[in-house]
Protein backbone atom coordinates (compact mmCIF):
# COMPACT_ATOMS: atom_id res chain seq x y z
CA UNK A 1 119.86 16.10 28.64
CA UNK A 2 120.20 13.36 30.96
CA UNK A 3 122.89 12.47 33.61
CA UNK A 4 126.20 11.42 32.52
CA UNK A 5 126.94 7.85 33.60
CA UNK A 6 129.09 6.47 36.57
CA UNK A 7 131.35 5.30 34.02
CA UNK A 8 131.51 8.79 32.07
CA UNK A 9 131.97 10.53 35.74
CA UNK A 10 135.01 8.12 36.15
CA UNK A 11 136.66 8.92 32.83
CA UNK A 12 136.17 12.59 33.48
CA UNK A 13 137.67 12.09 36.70
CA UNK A 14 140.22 9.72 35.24
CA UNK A 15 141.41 12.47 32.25
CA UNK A 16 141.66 15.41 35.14
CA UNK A 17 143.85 13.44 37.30
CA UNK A 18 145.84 12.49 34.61
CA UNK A 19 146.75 16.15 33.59
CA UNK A 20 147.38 17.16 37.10
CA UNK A 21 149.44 14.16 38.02
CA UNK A 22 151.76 15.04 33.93
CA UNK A 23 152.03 18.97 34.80
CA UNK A 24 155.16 18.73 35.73
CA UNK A 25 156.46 16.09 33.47
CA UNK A 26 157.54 17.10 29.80
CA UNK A 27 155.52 16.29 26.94
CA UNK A 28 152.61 14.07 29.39
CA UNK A 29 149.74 16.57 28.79
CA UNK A 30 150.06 16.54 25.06
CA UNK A 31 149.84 12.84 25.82
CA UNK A 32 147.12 12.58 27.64
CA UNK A 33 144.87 14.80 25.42
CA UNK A 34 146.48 12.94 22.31
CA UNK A 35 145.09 9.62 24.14
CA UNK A 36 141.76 10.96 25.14
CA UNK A 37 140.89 12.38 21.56
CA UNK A 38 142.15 9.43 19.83
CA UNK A 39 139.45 7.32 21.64
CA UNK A 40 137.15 9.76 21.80
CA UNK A 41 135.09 8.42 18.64
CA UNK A 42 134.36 5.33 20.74
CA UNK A 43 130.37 4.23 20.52
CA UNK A 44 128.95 4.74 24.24
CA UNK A 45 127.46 1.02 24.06
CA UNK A 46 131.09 -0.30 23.48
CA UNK A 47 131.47 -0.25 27.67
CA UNK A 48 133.99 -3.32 27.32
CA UNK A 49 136.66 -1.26 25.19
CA UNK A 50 135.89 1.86 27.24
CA UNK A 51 136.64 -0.06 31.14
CA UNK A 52 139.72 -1.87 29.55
CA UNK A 53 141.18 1.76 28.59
CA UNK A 54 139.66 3.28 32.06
CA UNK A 55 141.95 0.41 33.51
CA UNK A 56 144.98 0.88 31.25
CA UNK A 57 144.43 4.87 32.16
CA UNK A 58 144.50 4.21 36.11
CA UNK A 59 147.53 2.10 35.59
CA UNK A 60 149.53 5.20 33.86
CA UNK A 61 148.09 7.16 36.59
CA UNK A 62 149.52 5.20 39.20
CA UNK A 63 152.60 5.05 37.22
CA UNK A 64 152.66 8.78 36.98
CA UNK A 65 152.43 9.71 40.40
CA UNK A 66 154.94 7.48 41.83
CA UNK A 67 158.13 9.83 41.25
CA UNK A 68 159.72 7.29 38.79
CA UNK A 69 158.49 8.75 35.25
CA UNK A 70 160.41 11.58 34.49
CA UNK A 71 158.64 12.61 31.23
CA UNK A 72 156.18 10.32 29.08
CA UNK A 73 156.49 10.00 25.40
CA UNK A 74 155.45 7.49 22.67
CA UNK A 75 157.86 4.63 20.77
CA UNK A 76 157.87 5.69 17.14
CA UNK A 77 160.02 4.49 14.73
CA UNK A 78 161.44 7.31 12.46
CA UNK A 79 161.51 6.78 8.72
CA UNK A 80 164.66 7.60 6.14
CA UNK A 81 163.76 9.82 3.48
CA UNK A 82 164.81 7.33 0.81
CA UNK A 83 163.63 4.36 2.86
CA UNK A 84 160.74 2.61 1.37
CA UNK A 85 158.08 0.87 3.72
CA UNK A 86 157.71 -2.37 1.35
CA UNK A 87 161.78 -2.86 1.26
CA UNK A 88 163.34 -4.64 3.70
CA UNK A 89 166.38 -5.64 2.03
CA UNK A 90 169.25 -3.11 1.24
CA UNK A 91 169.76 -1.85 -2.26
CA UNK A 92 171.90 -4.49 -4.36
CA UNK A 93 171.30 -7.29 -2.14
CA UNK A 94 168.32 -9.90 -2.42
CA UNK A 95 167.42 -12.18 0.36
CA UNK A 96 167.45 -15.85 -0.45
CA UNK A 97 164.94 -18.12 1.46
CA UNK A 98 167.93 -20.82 2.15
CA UNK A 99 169.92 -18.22 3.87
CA UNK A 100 167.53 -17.09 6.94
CA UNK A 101 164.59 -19.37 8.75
CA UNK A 102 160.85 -18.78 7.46
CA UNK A 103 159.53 -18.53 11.15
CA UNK A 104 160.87 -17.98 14.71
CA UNK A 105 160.71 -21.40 15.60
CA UNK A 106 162.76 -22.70 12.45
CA UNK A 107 166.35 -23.37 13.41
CA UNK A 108 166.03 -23.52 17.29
CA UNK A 109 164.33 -27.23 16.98
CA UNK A 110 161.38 -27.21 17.88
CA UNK A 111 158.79 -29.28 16.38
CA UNK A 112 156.05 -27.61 13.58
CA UNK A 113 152.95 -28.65 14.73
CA UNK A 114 149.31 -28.56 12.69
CA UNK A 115 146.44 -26.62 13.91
CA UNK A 116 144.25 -29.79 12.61
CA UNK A 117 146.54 -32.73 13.97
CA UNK A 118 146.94 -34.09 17.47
């Protein structure tokens, strides 16, 4: 078996400083792991995808270790048990295309412009 890479000695390095720097911090060790097995599947020639989350990684790090973060977590937005994911309107109302703008920009005046036209 041949030597691991520079790049697979840094994310090695990376993913141990990253659970030493979370011990302390609720639920940032489950992250981390979470994180690191998530990508894990990643094909060794994709070395673009791999240095942007190296990067992204070092940033956290950095953000970890500075005495701010308290605890790390995720943002997830919790589902009803009746709510459906296809229905955004509530039950016994209908949403009328006069009463609400079709994009962002609608309403605020700005001008529409074409992806062809100059």
């Amino acid at each position: 078996m041949s030597r691991p890479s520079r790049l697979q000695r840094q994310v090695l390095s990376l993913y141990r400083e990253l659970l030493r720097a979370g011990r302390g911090k609720p639920g940032a060790e489950a992250r981390v792991r979470a994180e690191f097995r998530q990508h894990a599947s990643l094909p060794r020639s994709d070395v673009l995808r791999i240095e942007y989350l190296y990067r992204r990684g070092r940033r956290q790090l950095q953000l970890l270790r500075s005495g701010h973060a308290t605890a790390m977590g995720t943002f997830v937005r919790p589902r009803g048990p009746t709510e459906e994911p296809s229905d955004t309107t509530t039950p016994g109302t209908t949403l009328n295309d006069s009463d609400s703008p079709k994009s962002p920009c609608e309403g605020t005046g700005a001008r529409e412009t074409r992806s062809g036209g100059r």
